[in-house]
PDB file of N, CA and C in Angstrom:
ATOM      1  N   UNK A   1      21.627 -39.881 -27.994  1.00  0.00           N
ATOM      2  CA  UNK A   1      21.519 -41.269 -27.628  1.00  0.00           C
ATOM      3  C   UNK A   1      21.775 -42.089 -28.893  1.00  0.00           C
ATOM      4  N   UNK A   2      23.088 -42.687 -28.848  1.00  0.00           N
ATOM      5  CA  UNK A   2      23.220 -43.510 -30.517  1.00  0.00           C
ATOM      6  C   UNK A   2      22.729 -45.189 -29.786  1.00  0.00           C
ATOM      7  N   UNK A   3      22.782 -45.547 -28.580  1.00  0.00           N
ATOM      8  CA  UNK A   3      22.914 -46.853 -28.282  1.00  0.00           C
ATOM      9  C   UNK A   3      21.932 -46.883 -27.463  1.00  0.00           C
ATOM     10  N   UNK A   4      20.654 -47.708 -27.467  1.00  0.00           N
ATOM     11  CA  UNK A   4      19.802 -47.692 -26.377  1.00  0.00           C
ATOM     12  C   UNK A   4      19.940 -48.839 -25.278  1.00  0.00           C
ATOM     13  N   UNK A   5      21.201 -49.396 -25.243  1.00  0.00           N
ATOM     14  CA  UNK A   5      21.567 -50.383 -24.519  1.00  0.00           C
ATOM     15  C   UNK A   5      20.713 -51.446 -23.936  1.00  0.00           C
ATOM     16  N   UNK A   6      19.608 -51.684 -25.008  1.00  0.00           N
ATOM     17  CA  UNK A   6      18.792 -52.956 -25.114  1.00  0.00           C
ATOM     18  C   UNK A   6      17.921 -52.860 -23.901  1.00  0.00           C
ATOM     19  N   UNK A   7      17.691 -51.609 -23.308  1.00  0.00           N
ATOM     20  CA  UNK A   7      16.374 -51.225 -22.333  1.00  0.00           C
ATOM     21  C   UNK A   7      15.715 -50.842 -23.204  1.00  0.00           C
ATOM     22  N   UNK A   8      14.085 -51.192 -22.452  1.00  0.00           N
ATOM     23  CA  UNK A   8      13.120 -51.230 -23.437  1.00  0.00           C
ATOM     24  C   UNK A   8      12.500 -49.491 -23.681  1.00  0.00           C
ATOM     25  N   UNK A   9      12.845 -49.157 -22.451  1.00  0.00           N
ATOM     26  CA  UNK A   9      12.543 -47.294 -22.674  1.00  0.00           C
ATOM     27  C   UNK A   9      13.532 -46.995 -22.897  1.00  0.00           C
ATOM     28  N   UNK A  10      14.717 -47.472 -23.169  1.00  0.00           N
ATOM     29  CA  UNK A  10      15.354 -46.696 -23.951  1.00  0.00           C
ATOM     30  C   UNK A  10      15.350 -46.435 -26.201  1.00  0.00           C
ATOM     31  N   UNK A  11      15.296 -47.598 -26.057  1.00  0.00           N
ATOM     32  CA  UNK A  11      14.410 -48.084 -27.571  1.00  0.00           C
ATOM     33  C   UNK A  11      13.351 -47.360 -27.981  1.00  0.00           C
ATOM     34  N   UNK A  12      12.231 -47.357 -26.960  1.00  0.00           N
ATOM     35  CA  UNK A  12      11.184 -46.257 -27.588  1.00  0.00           C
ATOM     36  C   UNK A  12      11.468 -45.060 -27.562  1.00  0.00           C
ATOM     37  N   UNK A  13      12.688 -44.438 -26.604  1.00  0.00           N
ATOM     38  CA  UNK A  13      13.107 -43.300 -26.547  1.00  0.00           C
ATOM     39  C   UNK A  13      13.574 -42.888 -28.230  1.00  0.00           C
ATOM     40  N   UNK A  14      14.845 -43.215 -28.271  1.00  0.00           N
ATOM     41  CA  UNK A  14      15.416 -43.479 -29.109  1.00  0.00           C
ATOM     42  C   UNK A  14      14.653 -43.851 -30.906  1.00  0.00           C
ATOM     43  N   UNK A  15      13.425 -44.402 -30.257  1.00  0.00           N
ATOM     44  CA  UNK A  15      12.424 -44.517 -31.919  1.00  0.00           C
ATOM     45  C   UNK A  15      11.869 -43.339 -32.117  1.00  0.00           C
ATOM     46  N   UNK A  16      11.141 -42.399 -30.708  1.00  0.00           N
ATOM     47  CA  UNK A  16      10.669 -41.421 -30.941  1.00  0.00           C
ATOM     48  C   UNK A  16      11.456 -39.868 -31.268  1.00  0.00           C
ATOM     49  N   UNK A  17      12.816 -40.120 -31.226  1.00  0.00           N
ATOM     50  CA  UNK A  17      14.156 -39.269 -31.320  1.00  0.00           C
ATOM     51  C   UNK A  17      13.857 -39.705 -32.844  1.00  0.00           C
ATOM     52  N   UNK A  18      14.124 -40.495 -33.568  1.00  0.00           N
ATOM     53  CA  UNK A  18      14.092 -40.879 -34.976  1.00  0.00           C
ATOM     54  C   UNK A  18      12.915 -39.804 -36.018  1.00  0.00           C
ATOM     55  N   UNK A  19      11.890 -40.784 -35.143  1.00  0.00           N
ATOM     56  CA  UNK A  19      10.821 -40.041 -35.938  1.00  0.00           C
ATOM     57  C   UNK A  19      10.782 -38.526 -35.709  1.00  0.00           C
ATOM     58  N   UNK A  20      11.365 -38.038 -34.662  1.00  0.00           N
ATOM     59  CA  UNK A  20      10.825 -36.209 -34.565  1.00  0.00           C
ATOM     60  C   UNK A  20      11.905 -35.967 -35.643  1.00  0.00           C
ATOM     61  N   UNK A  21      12.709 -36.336 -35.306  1.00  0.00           N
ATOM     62  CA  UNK A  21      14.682 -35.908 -36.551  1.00  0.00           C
ATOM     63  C   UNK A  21      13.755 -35.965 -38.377  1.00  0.00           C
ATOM     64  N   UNK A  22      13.151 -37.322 -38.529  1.00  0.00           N
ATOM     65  CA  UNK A  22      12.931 -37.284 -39.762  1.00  0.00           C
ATOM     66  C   UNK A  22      11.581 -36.704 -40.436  1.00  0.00           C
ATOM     67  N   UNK A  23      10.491 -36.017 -38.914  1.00  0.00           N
ATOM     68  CA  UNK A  23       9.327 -35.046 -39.503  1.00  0.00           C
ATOM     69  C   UNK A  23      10.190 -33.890 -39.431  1.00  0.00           C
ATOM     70  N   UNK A  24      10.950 -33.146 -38.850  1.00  0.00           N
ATOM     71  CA  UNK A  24      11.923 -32.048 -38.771  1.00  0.00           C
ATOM     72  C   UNK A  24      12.553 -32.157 -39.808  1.00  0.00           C
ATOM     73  N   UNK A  25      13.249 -32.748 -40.724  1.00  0.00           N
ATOM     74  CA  UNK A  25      13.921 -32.861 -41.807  1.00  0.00           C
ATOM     75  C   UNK A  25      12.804 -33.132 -43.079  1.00  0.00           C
ATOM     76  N   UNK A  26      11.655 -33.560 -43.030  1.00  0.00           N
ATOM     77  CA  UNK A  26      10.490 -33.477 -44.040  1.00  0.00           C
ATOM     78  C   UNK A  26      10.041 -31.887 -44.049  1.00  0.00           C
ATOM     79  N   UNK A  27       9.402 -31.630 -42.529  1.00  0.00           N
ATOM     80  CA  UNK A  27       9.375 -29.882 -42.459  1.00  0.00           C
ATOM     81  C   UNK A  27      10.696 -28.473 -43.615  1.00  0.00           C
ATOM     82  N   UNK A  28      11.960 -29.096 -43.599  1.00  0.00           N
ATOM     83  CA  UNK A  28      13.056 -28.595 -43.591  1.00  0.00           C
ATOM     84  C   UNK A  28      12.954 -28.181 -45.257  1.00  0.00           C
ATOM     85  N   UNK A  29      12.894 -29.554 -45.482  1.00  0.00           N
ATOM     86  CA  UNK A  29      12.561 -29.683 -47.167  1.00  0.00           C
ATOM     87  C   UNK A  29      11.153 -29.121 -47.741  1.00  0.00           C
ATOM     88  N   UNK A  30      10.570 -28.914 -47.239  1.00  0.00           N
ATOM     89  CA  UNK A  30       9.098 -28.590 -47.929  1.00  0.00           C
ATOM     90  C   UNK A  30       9.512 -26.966 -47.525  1.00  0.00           C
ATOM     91  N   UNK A  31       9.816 -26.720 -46.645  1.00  0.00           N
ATOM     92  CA  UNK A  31       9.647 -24.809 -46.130  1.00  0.00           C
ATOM     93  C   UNK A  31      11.221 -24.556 -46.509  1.00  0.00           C
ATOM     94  N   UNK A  32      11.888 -25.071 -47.465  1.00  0.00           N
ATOM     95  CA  UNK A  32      12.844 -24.607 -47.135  1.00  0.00           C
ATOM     96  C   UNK A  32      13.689 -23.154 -47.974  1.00  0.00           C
ATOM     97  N   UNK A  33      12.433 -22.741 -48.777  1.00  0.00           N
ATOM     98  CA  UNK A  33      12.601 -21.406 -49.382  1.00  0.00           C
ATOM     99  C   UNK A  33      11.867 -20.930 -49.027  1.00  0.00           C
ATOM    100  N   UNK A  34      11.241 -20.503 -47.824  1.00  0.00           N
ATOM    101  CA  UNK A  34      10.472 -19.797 -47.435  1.00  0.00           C
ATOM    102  C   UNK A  34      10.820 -18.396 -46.694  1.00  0.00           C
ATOM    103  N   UNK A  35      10.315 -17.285 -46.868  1.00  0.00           N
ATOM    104  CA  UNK A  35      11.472 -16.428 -46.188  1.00  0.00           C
ATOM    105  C   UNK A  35      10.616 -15.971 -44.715  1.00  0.00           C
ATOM    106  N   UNK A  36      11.308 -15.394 -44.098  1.00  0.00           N
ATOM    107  CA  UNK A  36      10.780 -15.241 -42.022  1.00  0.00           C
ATOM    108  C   UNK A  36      10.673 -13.713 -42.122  1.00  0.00           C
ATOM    109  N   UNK A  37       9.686 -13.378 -42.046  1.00  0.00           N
ATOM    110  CA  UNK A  37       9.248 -12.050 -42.181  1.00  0.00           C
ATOM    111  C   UNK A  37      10.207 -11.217 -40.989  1.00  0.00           C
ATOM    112  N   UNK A  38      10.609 -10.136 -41.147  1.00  0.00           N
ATOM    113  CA  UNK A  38      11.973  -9.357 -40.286  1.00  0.00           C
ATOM    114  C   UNK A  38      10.517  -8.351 -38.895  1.00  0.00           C
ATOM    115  N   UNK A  39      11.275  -8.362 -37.784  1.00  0.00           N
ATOM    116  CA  UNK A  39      10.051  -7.719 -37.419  1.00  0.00           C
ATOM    117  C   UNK A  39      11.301  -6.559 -36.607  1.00  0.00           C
ATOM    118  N   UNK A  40      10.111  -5.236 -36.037  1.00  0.00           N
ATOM    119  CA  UNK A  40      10.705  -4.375 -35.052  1.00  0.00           C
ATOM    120  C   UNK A  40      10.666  -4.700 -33.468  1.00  0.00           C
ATOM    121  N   UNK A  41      11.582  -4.752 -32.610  1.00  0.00           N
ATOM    122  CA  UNK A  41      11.535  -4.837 -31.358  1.00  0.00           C
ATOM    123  C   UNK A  41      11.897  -3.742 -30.573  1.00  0.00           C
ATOM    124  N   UNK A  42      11.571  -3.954 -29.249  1.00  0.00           N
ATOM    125  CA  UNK A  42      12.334  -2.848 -28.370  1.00  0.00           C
ATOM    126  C   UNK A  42      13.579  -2.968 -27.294  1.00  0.00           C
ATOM    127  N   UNK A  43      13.575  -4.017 -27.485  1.00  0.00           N
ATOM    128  CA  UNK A  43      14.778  -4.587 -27.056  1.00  0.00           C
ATOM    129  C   UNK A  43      15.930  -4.694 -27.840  1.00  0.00           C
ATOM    130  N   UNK A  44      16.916  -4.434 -26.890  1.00  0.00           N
ATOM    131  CA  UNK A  44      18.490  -3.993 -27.852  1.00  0.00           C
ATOM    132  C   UNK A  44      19.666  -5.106 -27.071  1.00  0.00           C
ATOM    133  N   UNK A  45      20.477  -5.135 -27.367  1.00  0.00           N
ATOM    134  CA  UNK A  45      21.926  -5.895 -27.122  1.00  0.00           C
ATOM    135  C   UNK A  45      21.377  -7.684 -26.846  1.00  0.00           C
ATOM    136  N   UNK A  46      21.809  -8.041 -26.438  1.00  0.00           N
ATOM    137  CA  UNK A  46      22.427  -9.694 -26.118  1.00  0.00           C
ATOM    138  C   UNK A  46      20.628  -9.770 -25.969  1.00  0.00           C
ATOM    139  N   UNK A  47      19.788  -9.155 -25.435  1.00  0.00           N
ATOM    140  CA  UNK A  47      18.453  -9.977 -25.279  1.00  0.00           C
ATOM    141  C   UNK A  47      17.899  -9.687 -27.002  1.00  0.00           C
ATOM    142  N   UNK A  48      18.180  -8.807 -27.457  1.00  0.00           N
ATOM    143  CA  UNK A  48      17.589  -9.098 -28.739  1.00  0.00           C
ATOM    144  C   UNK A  48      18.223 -10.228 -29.724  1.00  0.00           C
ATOM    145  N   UNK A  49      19.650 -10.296 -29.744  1.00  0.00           N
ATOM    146  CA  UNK A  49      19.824 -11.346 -30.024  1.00  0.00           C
ATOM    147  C   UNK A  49      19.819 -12.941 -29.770  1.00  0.00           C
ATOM    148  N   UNK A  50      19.601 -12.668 -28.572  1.00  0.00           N
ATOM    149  CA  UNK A  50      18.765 -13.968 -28.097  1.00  0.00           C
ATOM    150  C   UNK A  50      17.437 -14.648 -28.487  1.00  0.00           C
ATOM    151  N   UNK A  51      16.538 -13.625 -28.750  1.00  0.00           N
ATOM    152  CA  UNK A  51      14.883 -13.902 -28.836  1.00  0.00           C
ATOM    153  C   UNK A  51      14.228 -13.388 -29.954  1.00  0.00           C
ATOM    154  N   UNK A  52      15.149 -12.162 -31.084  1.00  0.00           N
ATOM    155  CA  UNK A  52      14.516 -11.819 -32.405  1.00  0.00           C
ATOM    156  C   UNK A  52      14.629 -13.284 -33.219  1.00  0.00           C
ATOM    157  N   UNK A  53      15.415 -13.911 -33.207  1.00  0.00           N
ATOM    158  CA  UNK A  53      15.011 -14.959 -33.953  1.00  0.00           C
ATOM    159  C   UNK A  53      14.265 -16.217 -33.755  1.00  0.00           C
ATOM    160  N   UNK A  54      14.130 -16.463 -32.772  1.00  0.00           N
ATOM    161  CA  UNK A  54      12.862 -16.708 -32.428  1.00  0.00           C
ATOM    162  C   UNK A  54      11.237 -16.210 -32.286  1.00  0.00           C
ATOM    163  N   UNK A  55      11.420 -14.943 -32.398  1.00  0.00           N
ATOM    164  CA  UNK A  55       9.903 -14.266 -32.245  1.00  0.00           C
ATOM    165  C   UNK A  55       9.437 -14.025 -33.634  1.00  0.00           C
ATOM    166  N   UNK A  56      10.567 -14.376 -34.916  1.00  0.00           N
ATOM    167  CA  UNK A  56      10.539 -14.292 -35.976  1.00  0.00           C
ATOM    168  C   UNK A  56       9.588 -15.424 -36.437  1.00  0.00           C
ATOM    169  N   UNK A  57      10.323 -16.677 -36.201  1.00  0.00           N
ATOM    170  CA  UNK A  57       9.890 -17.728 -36.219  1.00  0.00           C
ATOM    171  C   UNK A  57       8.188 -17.634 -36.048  1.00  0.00           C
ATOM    172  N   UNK A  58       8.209 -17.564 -34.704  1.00  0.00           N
ATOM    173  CA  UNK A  58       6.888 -17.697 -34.235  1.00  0.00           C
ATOM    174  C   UNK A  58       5.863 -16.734 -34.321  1.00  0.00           C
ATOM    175  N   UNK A  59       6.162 -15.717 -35.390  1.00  0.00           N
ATOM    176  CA  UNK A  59       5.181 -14.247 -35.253  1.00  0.00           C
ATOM    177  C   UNK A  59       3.992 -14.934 -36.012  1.00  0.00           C
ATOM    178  N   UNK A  60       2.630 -14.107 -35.314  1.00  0.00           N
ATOM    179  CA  UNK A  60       1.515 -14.761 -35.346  1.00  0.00           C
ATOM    180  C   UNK A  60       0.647 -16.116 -35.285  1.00  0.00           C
ATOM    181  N   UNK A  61       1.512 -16.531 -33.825  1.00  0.00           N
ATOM    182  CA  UNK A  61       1.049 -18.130 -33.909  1.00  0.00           C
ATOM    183  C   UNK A  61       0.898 -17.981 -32.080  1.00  0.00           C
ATOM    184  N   UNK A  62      -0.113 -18.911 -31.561  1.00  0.00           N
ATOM    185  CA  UNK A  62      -0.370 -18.923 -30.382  1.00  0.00           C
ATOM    186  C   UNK A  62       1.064 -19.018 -29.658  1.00  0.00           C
ATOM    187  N   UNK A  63       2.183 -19.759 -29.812  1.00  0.00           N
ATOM    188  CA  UNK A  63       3.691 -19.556 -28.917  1.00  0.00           C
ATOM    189  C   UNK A  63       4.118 -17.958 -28.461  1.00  0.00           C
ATOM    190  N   UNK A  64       3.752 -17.093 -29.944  1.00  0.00           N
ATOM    191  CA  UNK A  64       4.712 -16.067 -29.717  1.00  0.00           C
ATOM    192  C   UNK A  64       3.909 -15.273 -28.661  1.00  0.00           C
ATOM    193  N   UNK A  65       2.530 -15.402 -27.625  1.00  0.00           N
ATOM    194  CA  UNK A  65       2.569 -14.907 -26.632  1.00  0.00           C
ATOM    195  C   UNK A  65       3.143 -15.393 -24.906  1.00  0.00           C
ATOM    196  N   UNK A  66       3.148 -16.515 -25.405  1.00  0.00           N
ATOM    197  CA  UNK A  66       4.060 -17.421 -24.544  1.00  0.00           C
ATOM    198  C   UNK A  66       5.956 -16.616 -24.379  1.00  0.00           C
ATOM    199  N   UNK A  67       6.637 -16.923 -25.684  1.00  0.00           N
ATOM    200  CA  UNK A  67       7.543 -16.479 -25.236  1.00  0.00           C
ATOM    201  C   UNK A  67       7.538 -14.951 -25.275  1.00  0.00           C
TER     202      UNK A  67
END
């Protein structure tokens, strides 16, 4: 959304798009030598590459029983 065409939910849309972009880019910079611990799965072809990097991400945090 570059233009919120002067609706008013679109504006707050669009403010709250801002602010997540520039805590995501504060996150980016502070962690950004951090390394993602490698893990073992049992899953092989196209589903492991789908979801090891994500389960990477999220290993040991309430999400990774979710996904």
């Amino acid at each position: 959304m570059a233009n919120p065409a002067f609706a008013d939910e679109f504006v707050k849309q669009l403010d709250e798009l801002k602010e997540l972009r520039n805590a995501l880019f504060a996150y980016r910079l502070v962690h950004y030598n951090d390394k993602i611990p490698n893990i073992k799965l049992n899953i092989t072809n196209r589903e492991k590459q789908l979801f090891k990097p994500l389960l990477r991400v999220f290993q040991n945090t309430d999400t990774q029983s979710e996904l």
